[in-house]
Protein backbone atom coordinates (compact mmCIF):
# COMPACT_ATOMS: atom_id res chain seq x y z
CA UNK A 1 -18.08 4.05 9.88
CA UNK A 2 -19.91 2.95 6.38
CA UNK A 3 -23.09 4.55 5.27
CA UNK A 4 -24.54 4.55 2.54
CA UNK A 5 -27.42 6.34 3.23
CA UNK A 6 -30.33 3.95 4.07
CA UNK A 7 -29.50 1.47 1.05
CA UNK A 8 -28.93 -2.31 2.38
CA UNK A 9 -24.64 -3.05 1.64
CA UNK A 10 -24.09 -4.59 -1.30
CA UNK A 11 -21.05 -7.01 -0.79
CA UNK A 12 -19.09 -9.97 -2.72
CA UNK A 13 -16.41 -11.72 -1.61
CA UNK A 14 -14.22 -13.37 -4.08
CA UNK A 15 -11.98 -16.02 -2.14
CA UNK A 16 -9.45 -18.13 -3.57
CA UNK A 17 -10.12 -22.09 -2.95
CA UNK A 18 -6.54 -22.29 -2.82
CA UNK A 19 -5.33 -20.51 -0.77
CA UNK A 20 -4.44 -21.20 3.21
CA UNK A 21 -5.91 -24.52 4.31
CA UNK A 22 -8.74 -25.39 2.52
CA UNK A 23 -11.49 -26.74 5.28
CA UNK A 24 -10.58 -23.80 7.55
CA UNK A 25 -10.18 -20.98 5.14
CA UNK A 26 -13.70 -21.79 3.76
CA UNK A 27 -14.90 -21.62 7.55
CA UNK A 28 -13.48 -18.59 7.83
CA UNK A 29 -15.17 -16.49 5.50
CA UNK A 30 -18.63 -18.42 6.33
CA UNK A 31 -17.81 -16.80 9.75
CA UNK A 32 -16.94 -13.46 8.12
CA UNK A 33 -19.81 -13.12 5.82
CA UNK A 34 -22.43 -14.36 8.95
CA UNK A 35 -21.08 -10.94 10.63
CA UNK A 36 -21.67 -8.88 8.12
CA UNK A 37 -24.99 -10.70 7.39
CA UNK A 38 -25.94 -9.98 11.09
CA UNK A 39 -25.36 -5.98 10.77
CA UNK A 40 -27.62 -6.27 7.49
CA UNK A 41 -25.34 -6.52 4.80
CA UNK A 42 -26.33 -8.45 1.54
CA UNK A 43 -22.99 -10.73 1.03
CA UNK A 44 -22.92 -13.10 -2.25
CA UNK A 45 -19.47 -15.36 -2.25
CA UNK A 46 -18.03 -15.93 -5.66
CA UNK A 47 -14.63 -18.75 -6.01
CA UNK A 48 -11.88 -18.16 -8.21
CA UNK A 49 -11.08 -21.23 -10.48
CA UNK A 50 -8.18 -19.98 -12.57
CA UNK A 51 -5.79 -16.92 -13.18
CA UNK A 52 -7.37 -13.68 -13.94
CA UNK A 53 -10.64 -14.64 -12.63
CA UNK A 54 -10.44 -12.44 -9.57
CA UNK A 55 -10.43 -9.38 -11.80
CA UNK A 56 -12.70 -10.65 -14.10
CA UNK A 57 -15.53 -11.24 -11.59
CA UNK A 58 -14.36 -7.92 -9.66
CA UNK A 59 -15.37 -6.10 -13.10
CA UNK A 60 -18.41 -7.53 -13.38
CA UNK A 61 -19.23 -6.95 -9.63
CA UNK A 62 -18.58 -2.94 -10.41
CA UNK A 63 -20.69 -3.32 -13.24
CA UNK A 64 -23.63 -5.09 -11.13
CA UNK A 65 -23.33 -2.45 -8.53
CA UNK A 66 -21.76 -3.78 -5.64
CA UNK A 67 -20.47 -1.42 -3.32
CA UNK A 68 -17.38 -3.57 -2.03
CA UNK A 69 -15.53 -6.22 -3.12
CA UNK A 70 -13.76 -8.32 -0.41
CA UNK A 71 -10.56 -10.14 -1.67
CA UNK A 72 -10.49 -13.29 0.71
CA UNK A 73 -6.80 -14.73 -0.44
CA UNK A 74 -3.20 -13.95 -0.54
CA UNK A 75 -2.26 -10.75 -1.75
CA UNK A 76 -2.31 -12.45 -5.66
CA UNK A 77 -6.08 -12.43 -4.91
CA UNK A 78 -5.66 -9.01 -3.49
CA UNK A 79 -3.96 -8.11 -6.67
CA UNK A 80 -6.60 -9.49 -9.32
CA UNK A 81 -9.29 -7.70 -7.42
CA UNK A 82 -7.87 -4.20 -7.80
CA UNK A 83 -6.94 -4.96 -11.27
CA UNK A 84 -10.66 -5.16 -11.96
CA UNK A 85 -11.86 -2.21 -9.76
CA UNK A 86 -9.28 0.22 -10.40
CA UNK A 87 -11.30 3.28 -11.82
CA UNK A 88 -14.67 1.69 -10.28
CA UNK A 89 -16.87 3.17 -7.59
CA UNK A 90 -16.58 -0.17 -6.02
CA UNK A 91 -14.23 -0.45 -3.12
CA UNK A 92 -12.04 -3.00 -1.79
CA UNK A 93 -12.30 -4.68 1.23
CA UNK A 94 -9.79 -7.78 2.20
CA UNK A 95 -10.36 -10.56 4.46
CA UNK A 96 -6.74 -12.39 5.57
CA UNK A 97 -7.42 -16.28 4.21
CA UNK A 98 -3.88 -16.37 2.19
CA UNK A 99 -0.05 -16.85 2.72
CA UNK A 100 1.42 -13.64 3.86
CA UNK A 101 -1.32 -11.46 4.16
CA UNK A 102 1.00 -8.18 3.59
CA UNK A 103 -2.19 -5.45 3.07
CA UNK A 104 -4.11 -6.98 6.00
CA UNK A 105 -0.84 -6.04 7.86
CA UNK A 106 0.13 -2.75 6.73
CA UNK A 107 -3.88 -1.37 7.81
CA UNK A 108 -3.25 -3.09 10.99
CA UNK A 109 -5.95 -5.50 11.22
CA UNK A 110 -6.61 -8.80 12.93
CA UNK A 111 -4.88 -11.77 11.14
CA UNK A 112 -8.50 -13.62 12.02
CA UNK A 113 -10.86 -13.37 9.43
CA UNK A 114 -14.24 -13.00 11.63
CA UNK A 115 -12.31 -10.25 13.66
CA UNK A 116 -11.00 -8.80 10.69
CA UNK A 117 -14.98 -8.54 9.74
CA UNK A 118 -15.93 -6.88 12.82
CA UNK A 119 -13.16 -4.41 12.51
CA UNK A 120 -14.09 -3.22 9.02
CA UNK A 121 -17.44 -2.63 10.63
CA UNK A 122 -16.09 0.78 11.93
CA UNK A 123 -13.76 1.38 8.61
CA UNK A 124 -14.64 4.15 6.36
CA UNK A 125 -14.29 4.33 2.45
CA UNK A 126 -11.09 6.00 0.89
CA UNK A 127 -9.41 6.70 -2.27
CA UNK A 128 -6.09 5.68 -2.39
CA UNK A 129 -3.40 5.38 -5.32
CA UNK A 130 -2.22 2.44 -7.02
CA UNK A 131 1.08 1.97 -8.76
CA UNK A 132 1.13 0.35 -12.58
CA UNK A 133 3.85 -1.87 -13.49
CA UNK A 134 3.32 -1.69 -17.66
CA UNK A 135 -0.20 -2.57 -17.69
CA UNK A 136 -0.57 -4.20 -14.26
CA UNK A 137 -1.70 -2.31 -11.28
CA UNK A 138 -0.17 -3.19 -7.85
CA UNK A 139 -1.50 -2.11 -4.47
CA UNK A 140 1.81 -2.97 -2.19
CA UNK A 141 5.02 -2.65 -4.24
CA UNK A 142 6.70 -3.62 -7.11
CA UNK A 143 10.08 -5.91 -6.97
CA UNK A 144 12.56 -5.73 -9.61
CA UNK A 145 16.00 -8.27 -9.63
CA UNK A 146 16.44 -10.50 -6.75
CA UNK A 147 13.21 -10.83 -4.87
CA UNK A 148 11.53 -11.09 -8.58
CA UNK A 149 13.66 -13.83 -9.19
CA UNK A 150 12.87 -15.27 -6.15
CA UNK A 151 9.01 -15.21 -6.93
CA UNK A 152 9.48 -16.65 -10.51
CA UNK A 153 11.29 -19.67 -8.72
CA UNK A 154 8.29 -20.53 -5.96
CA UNK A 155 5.84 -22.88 -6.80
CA UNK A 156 2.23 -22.26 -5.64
CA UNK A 157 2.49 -26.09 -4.25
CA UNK A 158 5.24 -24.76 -1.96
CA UNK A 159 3.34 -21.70 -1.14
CA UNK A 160 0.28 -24.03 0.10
CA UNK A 161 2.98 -26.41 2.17
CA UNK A 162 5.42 -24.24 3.10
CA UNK A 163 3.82 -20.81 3.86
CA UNK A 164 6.29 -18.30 3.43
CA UNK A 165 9.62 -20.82 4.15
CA UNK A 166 9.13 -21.44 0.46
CA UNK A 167 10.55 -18.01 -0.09
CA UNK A 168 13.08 -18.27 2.58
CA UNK A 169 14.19 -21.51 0.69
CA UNK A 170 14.69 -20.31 -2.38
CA UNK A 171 16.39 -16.60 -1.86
CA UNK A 172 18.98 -19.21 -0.03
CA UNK A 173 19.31 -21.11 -3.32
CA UNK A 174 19.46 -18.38 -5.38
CA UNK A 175 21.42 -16.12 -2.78
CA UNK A 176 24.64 -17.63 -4.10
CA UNK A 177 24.86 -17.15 -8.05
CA UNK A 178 22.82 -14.19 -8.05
CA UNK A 179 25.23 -10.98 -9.09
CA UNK A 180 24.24 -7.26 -10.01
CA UNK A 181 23.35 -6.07 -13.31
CA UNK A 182 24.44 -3.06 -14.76
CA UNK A 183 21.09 -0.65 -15.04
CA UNK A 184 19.57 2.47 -16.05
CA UNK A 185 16.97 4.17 -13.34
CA UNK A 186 15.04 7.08 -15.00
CA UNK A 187 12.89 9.15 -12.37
CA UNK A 188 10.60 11.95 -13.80
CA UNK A 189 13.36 12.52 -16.51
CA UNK A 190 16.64 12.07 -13.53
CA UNK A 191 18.89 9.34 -14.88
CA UNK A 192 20.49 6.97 -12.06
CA UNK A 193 22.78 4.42 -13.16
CA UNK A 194 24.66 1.76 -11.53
CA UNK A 195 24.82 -1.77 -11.01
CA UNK A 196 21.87 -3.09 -8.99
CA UNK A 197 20.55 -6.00 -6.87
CA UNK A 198 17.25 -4.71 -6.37
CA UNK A 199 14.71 -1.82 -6.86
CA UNK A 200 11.64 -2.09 -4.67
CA UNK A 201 8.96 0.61 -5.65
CA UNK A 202 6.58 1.22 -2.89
CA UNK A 203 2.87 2.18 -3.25
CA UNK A 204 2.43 1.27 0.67
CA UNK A 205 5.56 0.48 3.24
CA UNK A 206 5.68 -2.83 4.29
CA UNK A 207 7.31 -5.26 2.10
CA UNK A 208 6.37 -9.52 2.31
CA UNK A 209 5.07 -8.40 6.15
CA UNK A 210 8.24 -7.62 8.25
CA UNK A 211 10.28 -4.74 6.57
CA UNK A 212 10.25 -1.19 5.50
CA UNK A 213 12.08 -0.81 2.59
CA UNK A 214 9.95 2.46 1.41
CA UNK A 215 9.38 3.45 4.64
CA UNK A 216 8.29 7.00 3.32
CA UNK A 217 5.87 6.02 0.89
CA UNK A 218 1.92 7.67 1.75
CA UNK A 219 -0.94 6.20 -0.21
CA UNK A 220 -2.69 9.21 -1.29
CA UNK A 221 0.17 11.59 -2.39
CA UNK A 222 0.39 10.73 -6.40
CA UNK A 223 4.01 9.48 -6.19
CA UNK A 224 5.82 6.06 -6.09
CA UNK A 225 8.81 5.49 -3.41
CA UNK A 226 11.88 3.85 -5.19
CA UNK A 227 14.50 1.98 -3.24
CA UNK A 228 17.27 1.23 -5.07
CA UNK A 229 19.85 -1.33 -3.53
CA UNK A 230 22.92 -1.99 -5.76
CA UNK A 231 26.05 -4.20 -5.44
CA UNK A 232 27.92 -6.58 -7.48
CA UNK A 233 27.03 -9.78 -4.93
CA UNK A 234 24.66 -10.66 -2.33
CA UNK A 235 27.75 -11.07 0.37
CA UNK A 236 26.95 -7.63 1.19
CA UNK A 237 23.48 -8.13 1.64
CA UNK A 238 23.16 -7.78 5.67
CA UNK A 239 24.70 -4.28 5.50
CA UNK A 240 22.00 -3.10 2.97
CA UNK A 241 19.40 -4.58 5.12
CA UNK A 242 20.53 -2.96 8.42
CA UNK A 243 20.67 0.54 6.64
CA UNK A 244 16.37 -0.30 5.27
CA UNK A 245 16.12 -1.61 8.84
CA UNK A 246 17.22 1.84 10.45
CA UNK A 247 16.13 3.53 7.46
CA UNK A 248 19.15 5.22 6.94
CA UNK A 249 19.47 5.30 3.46
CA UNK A 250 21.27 8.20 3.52
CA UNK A 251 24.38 6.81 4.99
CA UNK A 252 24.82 3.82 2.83
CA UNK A 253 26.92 4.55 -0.91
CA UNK A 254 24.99 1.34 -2.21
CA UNK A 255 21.17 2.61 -1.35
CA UNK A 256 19.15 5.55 -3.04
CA UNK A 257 15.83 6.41 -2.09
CA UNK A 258 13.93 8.73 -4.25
CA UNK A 259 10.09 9.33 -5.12
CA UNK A 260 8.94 9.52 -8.71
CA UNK A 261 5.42 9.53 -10.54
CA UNK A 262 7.45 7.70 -13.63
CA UNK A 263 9.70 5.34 -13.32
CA UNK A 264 11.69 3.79 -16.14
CA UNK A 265 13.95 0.77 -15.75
CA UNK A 266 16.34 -0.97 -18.67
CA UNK A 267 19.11 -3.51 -18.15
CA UNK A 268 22.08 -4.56 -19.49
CA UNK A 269 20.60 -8.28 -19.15
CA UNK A 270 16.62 -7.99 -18.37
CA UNK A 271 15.70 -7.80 -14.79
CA UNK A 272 12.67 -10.09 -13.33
CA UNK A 273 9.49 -7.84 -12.71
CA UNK A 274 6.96 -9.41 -9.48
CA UNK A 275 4.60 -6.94 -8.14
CA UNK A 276 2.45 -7.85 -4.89
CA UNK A 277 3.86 -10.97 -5.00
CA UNK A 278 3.46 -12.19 -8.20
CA UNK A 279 5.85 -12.56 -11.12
CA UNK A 280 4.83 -10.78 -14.36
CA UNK A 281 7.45 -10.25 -16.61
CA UNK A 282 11.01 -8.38 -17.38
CA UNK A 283 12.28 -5.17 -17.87
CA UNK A 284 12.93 -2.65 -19.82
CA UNK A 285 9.66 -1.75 -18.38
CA UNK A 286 8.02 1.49 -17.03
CA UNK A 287 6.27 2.05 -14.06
CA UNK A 288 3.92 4.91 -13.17
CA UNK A 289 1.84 6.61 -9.95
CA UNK A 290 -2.05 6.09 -10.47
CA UNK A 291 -3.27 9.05 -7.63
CA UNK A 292 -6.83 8.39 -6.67
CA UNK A 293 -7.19 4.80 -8.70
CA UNK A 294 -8.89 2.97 -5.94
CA UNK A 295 -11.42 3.50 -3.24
CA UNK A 296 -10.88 1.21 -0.35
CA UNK A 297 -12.35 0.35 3.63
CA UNK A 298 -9.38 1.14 5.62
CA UNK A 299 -9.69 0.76 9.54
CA UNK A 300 -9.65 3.40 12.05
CA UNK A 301 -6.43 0.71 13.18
CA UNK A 302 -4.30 2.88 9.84
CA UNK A 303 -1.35 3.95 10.94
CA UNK A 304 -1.22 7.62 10.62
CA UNK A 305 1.63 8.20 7.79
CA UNK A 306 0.31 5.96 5.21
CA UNK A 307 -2.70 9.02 4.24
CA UNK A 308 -1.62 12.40 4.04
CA UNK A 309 -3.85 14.52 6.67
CA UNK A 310 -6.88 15.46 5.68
CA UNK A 311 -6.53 19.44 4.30
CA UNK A 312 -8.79 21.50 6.36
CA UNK A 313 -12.35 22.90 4.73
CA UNK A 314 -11.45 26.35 2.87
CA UNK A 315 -13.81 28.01 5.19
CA UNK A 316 -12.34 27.75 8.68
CA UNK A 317 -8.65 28.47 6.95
CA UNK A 318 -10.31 31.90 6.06
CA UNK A 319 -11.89 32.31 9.67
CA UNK A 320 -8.74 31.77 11.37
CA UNK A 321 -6.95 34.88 8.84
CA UNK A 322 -9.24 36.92 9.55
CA UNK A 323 -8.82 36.66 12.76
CA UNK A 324 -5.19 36.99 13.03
CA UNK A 325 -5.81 40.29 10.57
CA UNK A 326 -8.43 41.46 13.26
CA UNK A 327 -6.36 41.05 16.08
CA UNK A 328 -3.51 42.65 14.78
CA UNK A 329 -5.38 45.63 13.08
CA UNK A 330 -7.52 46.02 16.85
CA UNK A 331 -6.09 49.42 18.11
CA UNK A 332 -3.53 49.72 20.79
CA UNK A 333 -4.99 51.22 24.28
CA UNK A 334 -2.79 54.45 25.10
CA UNK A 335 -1.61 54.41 28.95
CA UNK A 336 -3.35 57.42 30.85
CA UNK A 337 -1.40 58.64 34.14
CA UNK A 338 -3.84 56.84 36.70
CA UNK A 339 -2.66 53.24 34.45
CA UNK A 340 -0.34 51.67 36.98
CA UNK A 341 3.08 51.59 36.23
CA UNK A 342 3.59 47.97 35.30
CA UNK A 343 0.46 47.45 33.49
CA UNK A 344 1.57 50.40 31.38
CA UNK A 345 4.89 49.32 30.81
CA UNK A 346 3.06 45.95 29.20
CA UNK A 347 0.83 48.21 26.98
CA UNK A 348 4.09 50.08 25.89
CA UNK A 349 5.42 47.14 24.76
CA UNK A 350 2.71 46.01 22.79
């Protein structure tokens, strides 16, 4: 649970006018900030009126003092909000008012904004990594080829009507003149070349809210999980998602997994770049591991694999060896001839 010590919680939520439907979303996170208002929490509400203004406002909040800021959006919102905390003491909290919702789904938390409030009630404050995509920070994952191209091609008017159809639409449209470009994958200095469809590099696991495709990937452990999905067409495109389904990536000649703290990527024709959701340029580009960027509220709902365990205190690893050294230095008791035969067959043994 939060505490910070016997200081009132200082909270802002920065929500998105735009996003979901308007006259509910706004309802929403009046309901959400009168829960948190009830367990004595000071919450101010700041709206986003253009681009960059969620990180510009989620600097400032840092700089105030705030202890959290709440990103009450889609995950573009999400994405602005880190941008201007990363490095901060501030941490994020998320409320799910936008499209797809993807980091309200991968902590496991109501898709209801006041329940998602009372659930972060009982969350506690960690530090978590963040991924950089040139200069640009991502919490979820990083796209590179098809689903970038995808992104670049939606219209925020189609996100608002459409919800995520709009993406369904277009990968259709696209689906068909889309081919594989000839690339060059350089992981910590290990070259991988071939010609590729996609690369998804995974800070978290769950990509656009249904599927795994870096199913390995922990939050906490310094490195990015790479995907890499090649081919010359799309045609092919149900086998490669059966083997991320299963995650069986060993098995299937057209996917590598790997993990990486640098990640280079160059193209024989430049490769769309999207990360959580949001297009933001081409390669060649490098991409790099931020470990401990970010302190978030993640629920007690987590799934277990996304943190590495906590590493036990230094002091009870020490009690526990010298215990096993007393127990095996403890002398042996030597059988007399009134020790009955089967009890000193056992101390013989030992």
């Amino acid at each position: 649970m939060l505490n910070f010590a016997d200081t009132s919680i200082r909270a802002l939520i920065v929500f998105n006018p735009g996003a979901g439907q308007a006259g509910s979303a706004e309802q929403d996170i009046h309901a959400a900030r009168d829960v948190w208002r009830e367990h004595g929490w000071q919450v101010d509400l700041r709206p986003t009126a253009r681009p960059g203004d969620g990180t510009r406002i989620a600097r400032e909040a840092a700089a105030q003092g705030y202890h959290m800021v709440v990103a009450a959006g889609g995950d573009g919102t999400v994405n602005e909000v880190i941008n201007g905390l990363a490095g901060s003491q501030t941490a994020l909290a998320v409320l799910p008012i936008g499209t797809m919702n993807v980091w309200v789904r991968e902590l496991g938390l109501p898709l209801q904004p006041r329940a998602a409030a009372e659930a972060l009630l009982q969350a506690q404050i960690r530090t978590i990594d963040l991924g950089r995509a040139g200069d640009r920070y991502f919490l979820l994952m990083c796209g590179v080829g098809f689903d970038a191209a995808v992104t670049a091609e939606v219209r925020a008017d189609e996100k608002r009507r459409f919800g995520a159809l709009a993406y369904v639409l277009r990968a259709a449209n696209l689906a068909g003149r889309f081919r594989g470009t000839p690339a060059r994958i350089t992981l910590d200095g290990r070259m991988v070349r071939g010609r590729v469809l996609m690369i998804v590099l995974g800070n978290s696991q769950l990509y656009g809210g249904v599927v795994k495709f870096t199913a390995r990937a922990s939050m906490d452990d310094g490195l990015l999980d790479v995907c890499i999905i090649k081919g010359n067409s799309l045609w092919s495109a149900p086998f490669r998602a059966l083997s991320v389904v299963t995650q069986r990536y060993n098995l299937d000649p057209e996917i590598e997994y790997h993990r990486a703290r640098e990640i280079k990527i160059s193209a024989r024709r430049p490769l769309p770049v999207q990360v959580d959701g949001d297009h933001i340029g081409q390669t060649p580009m490098t991409f790099t591991a931020v470990p401990g960027a970010l302190r978030a509220l993640l629920p007690a709902t987590l799934p277990e694999n996304l943190l590495r365990p906590e590493v036990q205190p230094p002091r009870y690893v020490w009690r526990r060896m010298l215990s096993w050294i007393g127990q095996r230095l403890r002398p042996f008791p030597i059988p007399s001839a009134r020790t009955p035969p089967a009890e000193r067959e056992h101390v013989e043994r030992r």
